[in-house]
PDB file of N, CA and C in Angstrom:
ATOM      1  N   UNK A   1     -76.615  56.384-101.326  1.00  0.00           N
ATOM      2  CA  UNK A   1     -75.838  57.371-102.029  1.00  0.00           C
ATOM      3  C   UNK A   1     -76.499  57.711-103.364  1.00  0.00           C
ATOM      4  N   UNK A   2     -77.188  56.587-104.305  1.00  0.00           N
ATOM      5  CA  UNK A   2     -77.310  56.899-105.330  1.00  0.00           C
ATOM      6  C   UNK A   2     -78.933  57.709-105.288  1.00  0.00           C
ATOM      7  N   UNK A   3     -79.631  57.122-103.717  1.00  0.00           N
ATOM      8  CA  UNK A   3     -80.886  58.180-103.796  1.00  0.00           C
ATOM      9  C   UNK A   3     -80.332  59.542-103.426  1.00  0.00           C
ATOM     10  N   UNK A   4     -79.826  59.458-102.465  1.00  0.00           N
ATOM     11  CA  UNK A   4     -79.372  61.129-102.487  1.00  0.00           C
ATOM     12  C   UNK A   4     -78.924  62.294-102.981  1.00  0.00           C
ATOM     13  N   UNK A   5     -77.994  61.132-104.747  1.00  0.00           N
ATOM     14  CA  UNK A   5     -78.033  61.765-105.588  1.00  0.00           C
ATOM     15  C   UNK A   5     -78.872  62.369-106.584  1.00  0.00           C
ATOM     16  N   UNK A   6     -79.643  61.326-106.749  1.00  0.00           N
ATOM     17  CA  UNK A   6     -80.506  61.873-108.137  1.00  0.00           C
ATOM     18  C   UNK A   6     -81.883  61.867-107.142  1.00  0.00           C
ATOM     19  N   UNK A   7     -82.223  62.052-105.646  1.00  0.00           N
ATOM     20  CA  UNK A   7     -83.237  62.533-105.643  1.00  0.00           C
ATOM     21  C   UNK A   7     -83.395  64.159-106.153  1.00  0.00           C
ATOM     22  N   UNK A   8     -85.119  64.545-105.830  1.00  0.00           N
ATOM     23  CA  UNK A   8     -85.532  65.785-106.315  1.00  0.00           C
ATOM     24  C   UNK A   8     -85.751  65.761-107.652  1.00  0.00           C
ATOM     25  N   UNK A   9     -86.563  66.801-108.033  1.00  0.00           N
ATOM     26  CA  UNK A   9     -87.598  67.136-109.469  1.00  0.00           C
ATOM     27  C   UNK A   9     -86.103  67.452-110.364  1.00  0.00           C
ATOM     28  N   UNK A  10     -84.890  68.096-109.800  1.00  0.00           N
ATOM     29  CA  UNK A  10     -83.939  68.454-111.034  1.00  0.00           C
ATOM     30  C   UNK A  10     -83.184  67.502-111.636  1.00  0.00           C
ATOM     31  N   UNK A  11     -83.506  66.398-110.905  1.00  0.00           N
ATOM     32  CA  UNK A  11     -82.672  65.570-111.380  1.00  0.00           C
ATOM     33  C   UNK A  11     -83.086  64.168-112.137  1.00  0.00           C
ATOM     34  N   UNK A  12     -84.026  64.356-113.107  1.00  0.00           N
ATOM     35  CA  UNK A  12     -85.040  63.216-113.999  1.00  0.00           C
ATOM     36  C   UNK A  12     -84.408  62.925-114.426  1.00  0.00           C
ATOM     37  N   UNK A  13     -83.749  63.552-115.385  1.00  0.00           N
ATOM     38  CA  UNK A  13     -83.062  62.719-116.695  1.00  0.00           C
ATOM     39  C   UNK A  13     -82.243  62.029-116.419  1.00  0.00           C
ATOM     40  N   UNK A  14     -80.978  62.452-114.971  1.00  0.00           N
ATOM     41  CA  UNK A  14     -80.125  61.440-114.571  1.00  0.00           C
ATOM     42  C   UNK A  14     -80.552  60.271-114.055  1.00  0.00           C
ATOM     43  N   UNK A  15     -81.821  60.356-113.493  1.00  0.00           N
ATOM     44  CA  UNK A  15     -82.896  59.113-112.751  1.00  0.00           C
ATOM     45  C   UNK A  15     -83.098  58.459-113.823  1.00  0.00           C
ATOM     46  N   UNK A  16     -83.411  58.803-114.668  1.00  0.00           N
ATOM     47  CA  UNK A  16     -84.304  58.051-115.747  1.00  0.00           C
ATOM     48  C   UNK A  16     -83.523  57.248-116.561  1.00  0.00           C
ATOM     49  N   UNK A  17     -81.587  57.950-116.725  1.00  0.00           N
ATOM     50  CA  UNK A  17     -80.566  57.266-117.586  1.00  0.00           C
ATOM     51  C   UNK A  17     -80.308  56.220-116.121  1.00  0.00           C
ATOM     52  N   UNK A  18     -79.813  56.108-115.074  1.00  0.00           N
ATOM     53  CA  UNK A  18     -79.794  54.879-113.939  1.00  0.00           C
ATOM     54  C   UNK A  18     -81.102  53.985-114.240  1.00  0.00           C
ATOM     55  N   UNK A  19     -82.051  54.327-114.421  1.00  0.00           N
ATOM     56  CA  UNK A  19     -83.296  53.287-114.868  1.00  0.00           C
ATOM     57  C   UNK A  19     -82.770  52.450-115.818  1.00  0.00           C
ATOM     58  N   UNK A  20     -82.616  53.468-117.012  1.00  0.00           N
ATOM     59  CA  UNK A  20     -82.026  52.687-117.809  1.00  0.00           C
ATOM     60  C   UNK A  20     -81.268  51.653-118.101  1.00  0.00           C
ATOM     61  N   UNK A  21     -79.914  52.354-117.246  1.00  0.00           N
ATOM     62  CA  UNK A  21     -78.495  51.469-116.833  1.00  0.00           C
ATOM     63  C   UNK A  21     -79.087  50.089-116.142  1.00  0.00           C
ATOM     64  N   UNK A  22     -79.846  50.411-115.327  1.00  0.00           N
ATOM     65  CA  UNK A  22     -80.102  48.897-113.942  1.00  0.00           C
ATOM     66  C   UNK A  22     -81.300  47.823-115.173  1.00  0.00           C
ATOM     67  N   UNK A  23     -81.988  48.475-116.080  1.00  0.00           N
ATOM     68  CA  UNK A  23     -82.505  47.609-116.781  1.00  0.00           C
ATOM     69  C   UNK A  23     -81.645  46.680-118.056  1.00  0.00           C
ATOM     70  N   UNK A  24     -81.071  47.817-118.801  1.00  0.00           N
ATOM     71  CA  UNK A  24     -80.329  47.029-119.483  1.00  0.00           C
ATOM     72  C   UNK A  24     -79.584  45.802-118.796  1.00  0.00           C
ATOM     73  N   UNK A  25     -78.389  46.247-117.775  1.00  0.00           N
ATOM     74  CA  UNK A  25     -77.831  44.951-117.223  1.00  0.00           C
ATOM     75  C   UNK A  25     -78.776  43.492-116.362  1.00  0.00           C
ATOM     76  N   UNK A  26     -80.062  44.002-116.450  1.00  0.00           N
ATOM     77  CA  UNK A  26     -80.876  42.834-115.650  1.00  0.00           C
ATOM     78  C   UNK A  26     -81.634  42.036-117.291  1.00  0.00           C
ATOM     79  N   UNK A  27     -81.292  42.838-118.297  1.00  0.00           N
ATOM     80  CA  UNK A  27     -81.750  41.900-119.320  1.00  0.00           C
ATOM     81  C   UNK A  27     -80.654  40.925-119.775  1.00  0.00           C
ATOM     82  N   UNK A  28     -79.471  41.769-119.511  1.00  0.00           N
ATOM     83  CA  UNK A  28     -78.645  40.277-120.973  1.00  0.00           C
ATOM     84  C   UNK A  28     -78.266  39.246-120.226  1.00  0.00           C
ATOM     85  N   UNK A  29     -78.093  39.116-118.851  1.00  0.00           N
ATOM     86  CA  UNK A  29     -78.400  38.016-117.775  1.00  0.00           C
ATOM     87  C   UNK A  29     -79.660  36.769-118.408  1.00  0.00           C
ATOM     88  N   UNK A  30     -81.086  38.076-118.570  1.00  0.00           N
ATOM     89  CA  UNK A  30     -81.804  36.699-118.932  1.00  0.00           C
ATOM     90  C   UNK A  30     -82.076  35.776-120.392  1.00  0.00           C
ATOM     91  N   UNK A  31     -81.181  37.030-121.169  1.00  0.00           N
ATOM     92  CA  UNK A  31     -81.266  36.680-123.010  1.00  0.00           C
ATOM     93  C   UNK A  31     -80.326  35.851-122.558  1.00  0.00           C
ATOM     94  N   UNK A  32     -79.384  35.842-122.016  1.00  0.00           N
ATOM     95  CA  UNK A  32     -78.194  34.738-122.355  1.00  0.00           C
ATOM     96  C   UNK A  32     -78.637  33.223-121.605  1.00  0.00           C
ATOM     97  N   UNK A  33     -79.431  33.906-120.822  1.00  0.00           N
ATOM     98  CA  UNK A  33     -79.703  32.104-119.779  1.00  0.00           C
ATOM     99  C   UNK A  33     -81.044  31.830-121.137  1.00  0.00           C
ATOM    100  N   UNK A  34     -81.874  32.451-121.518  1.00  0.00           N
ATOM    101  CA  UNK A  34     -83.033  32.001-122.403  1.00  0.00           C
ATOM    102  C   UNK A  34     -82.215  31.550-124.021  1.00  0.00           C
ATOM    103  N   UNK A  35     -80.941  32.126-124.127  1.00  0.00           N
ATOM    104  CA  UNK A  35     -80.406  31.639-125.323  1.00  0.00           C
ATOM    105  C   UNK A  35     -79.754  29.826-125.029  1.00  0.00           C
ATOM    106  N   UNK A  36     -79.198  30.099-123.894  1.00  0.00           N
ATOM    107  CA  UNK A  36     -78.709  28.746-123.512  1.00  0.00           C
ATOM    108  C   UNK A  36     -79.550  27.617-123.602  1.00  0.00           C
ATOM    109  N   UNK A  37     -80.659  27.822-123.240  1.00  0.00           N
ATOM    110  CA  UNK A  37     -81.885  26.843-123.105  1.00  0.00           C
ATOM    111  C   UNK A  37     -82.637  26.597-124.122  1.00  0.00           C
ATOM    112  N   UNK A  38     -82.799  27.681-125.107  1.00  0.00           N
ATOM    113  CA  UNK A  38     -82.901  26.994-126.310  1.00  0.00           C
ATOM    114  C   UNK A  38     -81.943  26.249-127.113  1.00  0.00           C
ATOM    115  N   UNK A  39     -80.918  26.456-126.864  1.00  0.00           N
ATOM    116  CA  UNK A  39     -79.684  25.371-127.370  1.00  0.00           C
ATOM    117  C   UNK A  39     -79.765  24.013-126.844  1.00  0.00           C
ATOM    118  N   UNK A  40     -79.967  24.132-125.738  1.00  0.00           N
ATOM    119  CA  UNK A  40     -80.265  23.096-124.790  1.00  0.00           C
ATOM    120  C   UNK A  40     -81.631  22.396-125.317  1.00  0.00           C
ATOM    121  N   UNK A  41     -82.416  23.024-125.473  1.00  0.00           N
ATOM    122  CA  UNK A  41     -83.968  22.097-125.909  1.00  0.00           C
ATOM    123  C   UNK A  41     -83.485  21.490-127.201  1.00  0.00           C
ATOM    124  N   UNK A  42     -83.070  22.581-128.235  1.00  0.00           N
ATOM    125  CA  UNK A  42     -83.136  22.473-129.800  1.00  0.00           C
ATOM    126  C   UNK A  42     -81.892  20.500-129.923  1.00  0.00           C
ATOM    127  N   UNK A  43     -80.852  20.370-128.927  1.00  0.00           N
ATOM    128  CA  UNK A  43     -80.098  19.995-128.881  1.00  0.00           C
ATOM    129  C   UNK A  43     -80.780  18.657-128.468  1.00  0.00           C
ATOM    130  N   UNK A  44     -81.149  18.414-127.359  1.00  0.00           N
ATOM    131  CA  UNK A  44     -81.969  17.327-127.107  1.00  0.00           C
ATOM    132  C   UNK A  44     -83.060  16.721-127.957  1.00  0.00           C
ATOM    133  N   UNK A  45     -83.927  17.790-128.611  1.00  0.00           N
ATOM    134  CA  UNK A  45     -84.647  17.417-129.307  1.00  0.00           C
ATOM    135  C   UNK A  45     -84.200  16.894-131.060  1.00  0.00           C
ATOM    136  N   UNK A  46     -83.336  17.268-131.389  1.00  0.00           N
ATOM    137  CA  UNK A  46     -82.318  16.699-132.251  1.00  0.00           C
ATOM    138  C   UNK A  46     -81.735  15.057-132.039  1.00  0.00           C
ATOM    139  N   UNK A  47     -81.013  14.890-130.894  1.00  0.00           N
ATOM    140  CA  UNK A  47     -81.262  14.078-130.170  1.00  0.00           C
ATOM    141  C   UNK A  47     -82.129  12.558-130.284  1.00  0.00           C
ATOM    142  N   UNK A  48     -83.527  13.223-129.926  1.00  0.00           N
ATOM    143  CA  UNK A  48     -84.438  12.420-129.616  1.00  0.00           C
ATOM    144  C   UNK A  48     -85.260  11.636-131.060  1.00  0.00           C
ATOM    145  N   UNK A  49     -84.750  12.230-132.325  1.00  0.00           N
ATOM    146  CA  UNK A  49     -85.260  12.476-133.294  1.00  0.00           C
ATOM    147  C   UNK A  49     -84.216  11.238-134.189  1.00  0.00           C
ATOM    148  N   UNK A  50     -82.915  11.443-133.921  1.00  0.00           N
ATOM    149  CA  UNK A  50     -81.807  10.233-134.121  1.00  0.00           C
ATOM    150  C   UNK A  50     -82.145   8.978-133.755  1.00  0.00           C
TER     151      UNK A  50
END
């Protein structure tokens, strides 16, 4: 459905804002798992230091 929509040359900019959309939501998935894990290291290594 969503190729059939925004296929063809008239329809870039709407292609290009769905690019957009599908990237943003595949990043804060991995900032939040890469934020966790530095909590997680910083935490242990605190830790190890006691």
């Amino acid at each position: 459905m969503c190729r059939a929509a925004l296929g063809g040359d008239a329809n870039m900019e709407k292609a290009q804002a769905v690019n957009d959309g599908i990237l943003y939501l595949m990043i804060i998935p991995y900032l939040l798992v890469a934020v966790i894990g530095f909590l997680i290291y910083r935490m242990r290594k605190n830790k190890q230091k006691n």
